[in-house]
Protein backbone atom coordinates (compact mmCIF):
# COMPACT_ATOMS: atom_id res chain seq x y z
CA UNK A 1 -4.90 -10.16 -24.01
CA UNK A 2 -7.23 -7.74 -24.18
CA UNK A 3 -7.14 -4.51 -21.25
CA UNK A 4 -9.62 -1.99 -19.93
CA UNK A 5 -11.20 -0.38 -23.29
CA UNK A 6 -14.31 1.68 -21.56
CA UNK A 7 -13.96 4.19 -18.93
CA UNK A 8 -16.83 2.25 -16.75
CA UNK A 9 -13.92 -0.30 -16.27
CA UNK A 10 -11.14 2.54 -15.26
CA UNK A 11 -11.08 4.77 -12.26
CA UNK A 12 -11.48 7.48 -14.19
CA UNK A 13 -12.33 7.96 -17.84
CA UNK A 14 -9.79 7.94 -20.62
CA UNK A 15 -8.74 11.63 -21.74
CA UNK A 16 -8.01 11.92 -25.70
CA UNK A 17 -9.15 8.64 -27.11
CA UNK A 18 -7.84 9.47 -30.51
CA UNK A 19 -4.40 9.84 -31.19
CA UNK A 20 -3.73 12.87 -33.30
CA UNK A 21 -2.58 12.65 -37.20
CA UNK A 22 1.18 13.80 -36.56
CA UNK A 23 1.57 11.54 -33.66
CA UNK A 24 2.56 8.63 -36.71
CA UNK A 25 5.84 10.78 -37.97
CA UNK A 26 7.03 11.56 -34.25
CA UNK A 27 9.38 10.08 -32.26
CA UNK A 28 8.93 6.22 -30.55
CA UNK A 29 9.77 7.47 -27.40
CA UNK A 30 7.02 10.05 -27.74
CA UNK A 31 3.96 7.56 -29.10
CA UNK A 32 5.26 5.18 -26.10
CA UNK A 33 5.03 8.18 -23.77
CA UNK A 34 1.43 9.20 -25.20
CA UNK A 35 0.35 5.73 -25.04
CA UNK A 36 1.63 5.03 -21.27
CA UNK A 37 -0.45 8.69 -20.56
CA UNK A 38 -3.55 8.56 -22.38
CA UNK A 39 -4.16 5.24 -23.53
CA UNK A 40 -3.25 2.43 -20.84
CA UNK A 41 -6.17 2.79 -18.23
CA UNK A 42 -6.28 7.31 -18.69
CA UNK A 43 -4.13 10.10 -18.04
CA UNK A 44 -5.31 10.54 -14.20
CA UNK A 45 -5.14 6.96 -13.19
CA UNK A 46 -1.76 6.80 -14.23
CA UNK A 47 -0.77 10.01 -13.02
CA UNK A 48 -2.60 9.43 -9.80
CA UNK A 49 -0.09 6.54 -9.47
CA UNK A 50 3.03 8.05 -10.42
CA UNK A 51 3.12 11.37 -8.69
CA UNK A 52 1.61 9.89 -4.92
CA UNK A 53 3.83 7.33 -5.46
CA UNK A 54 7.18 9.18 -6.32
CA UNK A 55 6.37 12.24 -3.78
CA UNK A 56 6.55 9.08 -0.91
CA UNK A 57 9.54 8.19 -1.64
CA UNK A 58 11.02 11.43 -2.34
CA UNK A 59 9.40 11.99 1.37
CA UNK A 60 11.39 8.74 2.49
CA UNK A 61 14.70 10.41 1.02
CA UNK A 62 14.42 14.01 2.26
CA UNK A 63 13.79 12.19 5.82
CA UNK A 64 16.30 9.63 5.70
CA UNK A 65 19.25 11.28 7.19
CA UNK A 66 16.96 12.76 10.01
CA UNK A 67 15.12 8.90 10.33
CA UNK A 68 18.17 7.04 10.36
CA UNK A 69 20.19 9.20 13.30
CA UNK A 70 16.94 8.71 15.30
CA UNK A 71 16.70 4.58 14.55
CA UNK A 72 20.09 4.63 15.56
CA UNK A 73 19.79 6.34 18.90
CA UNK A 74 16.28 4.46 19.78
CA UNK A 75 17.52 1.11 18.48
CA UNK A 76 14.32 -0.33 18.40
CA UNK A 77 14.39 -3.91 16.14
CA UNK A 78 10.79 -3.70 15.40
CA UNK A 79 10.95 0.09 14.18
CA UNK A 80 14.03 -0.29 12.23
CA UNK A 81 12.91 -3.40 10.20
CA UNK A 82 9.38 -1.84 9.43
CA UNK A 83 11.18 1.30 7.94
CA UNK A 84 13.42 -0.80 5.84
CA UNK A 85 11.00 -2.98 4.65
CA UNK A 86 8.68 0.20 4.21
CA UNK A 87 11.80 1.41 1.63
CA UNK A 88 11.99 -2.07 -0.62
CA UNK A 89 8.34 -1.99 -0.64
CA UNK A 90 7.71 1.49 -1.59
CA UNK A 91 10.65 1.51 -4.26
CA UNK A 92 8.85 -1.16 -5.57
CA UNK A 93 5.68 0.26 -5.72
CA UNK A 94 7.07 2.99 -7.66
CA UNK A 95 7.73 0.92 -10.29
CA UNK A 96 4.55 -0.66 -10.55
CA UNK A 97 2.41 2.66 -10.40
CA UNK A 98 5.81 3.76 -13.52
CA UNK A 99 5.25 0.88 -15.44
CA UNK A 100 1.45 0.23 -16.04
CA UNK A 101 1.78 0.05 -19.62
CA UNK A 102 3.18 -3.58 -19.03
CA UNK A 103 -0.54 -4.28 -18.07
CA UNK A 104 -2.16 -3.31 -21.24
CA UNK A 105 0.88 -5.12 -23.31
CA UNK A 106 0.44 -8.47 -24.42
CA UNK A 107 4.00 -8.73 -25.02
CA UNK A 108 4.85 -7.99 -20.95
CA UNK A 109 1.75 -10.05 -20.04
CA UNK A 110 4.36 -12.08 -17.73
CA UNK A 111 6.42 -9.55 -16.66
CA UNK A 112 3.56 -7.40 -15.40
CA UNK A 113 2.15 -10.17 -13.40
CA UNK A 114 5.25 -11.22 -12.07
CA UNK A 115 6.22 -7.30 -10.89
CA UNK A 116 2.55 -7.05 -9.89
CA UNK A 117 2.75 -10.50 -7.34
CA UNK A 118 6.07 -9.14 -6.24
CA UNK A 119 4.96 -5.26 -5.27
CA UNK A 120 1.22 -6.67 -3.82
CA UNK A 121 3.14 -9.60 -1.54
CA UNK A 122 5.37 -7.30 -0.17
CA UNK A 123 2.29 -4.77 1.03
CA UNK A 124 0.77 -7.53 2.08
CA UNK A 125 3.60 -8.38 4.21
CA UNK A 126 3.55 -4.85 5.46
CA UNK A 127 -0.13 -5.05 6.29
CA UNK A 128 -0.24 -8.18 8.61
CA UNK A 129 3.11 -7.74 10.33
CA UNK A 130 0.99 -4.48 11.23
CA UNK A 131 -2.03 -6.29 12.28
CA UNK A 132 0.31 -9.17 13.96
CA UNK A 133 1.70 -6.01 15.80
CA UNK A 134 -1.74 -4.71 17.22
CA UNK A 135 -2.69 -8.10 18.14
CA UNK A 136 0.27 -8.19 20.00
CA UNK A 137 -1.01 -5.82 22.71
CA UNK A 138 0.53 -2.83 24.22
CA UNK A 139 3.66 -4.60 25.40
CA UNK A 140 4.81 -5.66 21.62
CA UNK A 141 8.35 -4.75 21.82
CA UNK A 142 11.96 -6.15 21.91
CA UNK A 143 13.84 -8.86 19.21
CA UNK A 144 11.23 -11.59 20.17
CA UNK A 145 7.94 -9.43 19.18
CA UNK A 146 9.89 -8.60 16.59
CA UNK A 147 10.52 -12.55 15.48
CA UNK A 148 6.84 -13.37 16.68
CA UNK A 149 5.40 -10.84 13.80
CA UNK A 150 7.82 -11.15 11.23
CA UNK A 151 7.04 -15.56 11.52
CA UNK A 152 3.60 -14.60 11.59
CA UNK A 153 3.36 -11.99 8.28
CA UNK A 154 6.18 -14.18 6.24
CA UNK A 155 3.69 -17.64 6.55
CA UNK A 156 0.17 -15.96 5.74
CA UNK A 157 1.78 -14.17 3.10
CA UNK A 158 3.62 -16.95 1.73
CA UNK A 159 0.69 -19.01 1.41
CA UNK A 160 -0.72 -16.38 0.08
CA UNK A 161 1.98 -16.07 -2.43
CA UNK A 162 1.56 -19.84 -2.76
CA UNK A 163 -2.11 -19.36 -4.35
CA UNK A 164 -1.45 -16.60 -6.50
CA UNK A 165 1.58 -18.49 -7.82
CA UNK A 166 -0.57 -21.41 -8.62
CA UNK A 167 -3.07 -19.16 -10.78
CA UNK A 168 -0.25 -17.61 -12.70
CA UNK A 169 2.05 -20.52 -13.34
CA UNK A 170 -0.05 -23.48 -13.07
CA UNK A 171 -3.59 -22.49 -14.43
CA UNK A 172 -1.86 -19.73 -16.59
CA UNK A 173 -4.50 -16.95 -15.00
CA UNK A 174 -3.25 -13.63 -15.18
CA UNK A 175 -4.49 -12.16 -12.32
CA UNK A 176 -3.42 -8.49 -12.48
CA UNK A 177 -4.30 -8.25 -15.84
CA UNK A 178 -7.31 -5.82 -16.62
CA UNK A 179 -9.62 -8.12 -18.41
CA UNK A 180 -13.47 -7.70 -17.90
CA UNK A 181 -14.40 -10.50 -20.57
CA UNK A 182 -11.81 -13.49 -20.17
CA UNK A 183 -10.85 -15.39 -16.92
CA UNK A 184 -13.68 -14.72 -14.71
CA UNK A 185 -12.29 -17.70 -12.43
CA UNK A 186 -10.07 -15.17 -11.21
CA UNK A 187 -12.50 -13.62 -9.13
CA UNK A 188 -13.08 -16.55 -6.73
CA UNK A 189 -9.88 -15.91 -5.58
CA UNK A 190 -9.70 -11.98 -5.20
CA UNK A 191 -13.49 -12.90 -3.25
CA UNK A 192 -11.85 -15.22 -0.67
CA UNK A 193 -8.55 -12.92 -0.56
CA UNK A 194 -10.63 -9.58 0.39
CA UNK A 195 -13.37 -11.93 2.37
CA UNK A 196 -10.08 -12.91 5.09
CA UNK A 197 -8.66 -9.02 5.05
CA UNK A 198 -12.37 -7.36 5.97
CA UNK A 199 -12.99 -10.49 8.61
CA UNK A 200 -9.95 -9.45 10.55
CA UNK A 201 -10.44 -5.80 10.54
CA UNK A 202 -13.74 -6.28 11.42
CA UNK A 203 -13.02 -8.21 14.46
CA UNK A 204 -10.17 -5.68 15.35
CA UNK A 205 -12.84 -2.76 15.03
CA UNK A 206 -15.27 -4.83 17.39
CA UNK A 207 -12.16 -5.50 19.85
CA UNK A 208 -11.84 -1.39 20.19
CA UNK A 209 -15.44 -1.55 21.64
CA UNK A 210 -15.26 -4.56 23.59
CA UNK A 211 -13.51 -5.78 27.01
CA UNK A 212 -10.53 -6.50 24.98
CA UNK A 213 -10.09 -3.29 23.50
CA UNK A 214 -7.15 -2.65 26.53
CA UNK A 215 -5.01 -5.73 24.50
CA UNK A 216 -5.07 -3.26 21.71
CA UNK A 217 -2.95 0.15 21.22
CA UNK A 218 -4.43 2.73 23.39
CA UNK A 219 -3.61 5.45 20.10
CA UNK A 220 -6.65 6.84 18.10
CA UNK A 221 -4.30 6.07 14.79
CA UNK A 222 -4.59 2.92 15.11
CA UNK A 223 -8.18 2.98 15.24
CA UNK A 224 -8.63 5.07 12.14
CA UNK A 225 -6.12 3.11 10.48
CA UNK A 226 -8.36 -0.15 10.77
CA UNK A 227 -11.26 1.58 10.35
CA UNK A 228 -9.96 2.92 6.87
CA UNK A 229 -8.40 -0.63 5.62
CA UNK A 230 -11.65 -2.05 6.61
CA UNK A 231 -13.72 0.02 4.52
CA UNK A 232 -11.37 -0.34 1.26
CA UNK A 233 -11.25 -4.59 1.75
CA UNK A 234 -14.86 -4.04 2.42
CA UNK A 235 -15.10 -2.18 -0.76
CA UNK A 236 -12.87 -4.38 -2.79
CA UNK A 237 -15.11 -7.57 -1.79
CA UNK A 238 -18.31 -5.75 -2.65
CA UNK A 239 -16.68 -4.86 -6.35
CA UNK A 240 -15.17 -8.26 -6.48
CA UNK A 241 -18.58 -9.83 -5.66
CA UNK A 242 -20.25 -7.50 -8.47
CA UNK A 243 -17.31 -8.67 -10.76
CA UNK A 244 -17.60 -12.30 -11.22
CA UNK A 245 -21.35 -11.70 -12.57
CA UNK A 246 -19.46 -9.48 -15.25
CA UNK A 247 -21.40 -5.96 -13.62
CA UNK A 248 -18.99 -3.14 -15.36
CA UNK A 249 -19.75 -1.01 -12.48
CA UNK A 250 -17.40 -3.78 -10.18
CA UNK A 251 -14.83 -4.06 -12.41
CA UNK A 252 -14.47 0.36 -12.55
CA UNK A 253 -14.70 0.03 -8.46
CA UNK A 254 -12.22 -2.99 -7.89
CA UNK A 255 -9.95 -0.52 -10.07
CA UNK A 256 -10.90 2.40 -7.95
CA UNK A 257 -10.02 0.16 -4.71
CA UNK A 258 -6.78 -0.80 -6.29
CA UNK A 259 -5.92 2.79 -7.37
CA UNK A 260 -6.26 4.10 -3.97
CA UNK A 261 -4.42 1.13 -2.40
CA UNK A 262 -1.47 1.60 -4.12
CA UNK A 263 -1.13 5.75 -4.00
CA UNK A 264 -2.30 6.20 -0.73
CA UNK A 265 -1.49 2.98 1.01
CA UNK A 266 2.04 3.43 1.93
CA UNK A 267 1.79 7.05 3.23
CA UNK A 268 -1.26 6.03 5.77
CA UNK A 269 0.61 3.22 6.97
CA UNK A 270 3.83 5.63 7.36
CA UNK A 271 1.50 8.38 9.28
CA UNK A 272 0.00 5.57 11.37
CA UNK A 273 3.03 3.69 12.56
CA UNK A 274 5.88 5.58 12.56
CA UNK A 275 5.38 9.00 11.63
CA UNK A 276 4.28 9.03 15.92
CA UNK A 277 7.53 7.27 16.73
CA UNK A 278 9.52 9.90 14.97
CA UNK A 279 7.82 13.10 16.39
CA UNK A 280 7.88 11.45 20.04
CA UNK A 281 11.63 11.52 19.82
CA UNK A 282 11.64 15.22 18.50
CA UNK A 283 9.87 16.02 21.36
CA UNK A 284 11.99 14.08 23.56
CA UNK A 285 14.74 15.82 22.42
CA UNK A 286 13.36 19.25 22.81
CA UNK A 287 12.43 18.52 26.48
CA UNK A 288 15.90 17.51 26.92
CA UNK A 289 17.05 20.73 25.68
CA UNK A 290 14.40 22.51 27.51
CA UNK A 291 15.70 21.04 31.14
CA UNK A 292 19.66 21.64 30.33
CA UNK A 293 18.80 25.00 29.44
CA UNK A 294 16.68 25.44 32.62
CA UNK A 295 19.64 23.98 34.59
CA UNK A 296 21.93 26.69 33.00
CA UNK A 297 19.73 29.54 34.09
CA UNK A 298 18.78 30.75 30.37
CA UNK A 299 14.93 31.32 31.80
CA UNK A 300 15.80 32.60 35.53
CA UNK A 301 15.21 36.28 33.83
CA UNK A 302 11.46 35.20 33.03
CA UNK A 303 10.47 34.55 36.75
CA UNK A 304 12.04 38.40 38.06
């Protein structure tokens, strides 16, 4: 299986093309590491991938003492099971964006697909149990929202799952590997996958300026957060559109679409959804501080 070989099929061109004379005697580990850098889709898609990806989760960790004492004292179902799930899906994720010379080796065809289906179902899942929250309304709270979204996310995602799995077992399509001149049947299915994901933001965006828009989250992150995911599916179905015609210019943008997804993804969806519920305890807490210390006098020496 051939991969990516011209930078109009890459999100950004390949750096060094030509491995240098001495690179023959040197280490294995050091060819592999060259090849992983410079060869399997260029240096700055990969390490676009790598560092966004491994500065989130070293984000997650340096917060996780902090995150966990507050889940514990809001006990909120719906906020601690999205920040779990946000872990398992950004530790995957890491590995996907560490490993993307399985995609360019025919030996790890499988494997790559397989990690690939795993890491995109589980964003998935993050994405509509999202949406399944907003549609929820303002009053989305408590173990049975909770149930309600979770029901929800697993079955369109397991469908979902369902399809892909089809492709990649049955018909023996390997749908996340870069090929711009074999399986072209592939398309039809990224088309109707990114045709359903820019239908529903769009109707969310036209709720916000309807007479329904008070169902909805009255937060302006929320807003921008649909706005932005409907613009990328948008995106993605344009390139995917271009890309069953065999246009090089769709396959470099569905690349571009799917390099963005998966750096920049994870930290949006952090910033929109619970990044708020975080700071509104901190300043919960500080107001809490402020009245006991106004109730102990600490500010009487201010009003004389």
């Amino acid at each position: 299986m051939q991969s990516f070989q011209s930078s109009a099929e890459s999100p950004f061109p390949i750096l060094g093309t030509q491995i240098i004379n001495s690179s023959s005697s040197s280490p294995s580990s050091l060819r592999g590491l060259y090849g992983w850098l410079f060869e399997c889709h260029g240096v700055w898609n990969n390490l676009v991938l790598l560092v966004s990806s491994l500065l989130f989760v070293l984000y997650l960790a340096f917060q996780a003492k902090k995150s966990l004492q507050k889940l514990s004292h809001a006990r909120s179902s719906i906020m601690i099971a999205y920040y779990v799930s946000l872990w398992l899906v950004s530790l995957l994720n890491l590995a996907w964006c560490s490993l993307q010379a399985w995609g360019c080796d025919p030996t790890k065809e499988m494997a790559w697909n397989v990690l690939s289906l795993f890491t995109t179902s589980g964003m998935l899942f993050l994405e509509v149990s999202l949406v399944a929250f907003l549609l929820q309304g303002n009053h989305a709270s408590g173990l049975e929202a909770l149930t309600r979204t979770f029901v929800i996310s697993g079955l369109i995602v397991g469908l979902d799952l369902f399809l892909k799995g089809v492709y990649l077992f049955g018909f023996e399509i390997p749908l996340f590997v870069d090929d711009s001149e074999q399986h072209h049947t592939k398309w039809g299915l990224w088309v109707g996958h990114r045709l359903v994901l820019t239908a529903v933001y769009c109707i969310i965006l036209f709720m916000y300026h309807s007479r329904w828009r008070e169902r909805l989250p009255a937060r302006p992150a929320f807003y921008r957060y649909v706005a932005i995911m409907f613009t990328m599916n948008a995106l993605a179905l344009f390139a995917c559109g271009l890309s069953t015609s065999g246009a090089s210019f769709g396959f470099w943008l569905y690349g571009f679409t799917i390099l963005c997804y998966h750096a920049f993804y994870l930290p949006i969806l952090y910033v929109t959804f619970l990044a708020d519920f975080f700071q509104e305890e901190d300043l919960h807490l500080e107001n809490v501080y402020y009245s006991e210390m106004k109730d102990a006098g600490f500010f009487d020496a201010d009003w004389e």
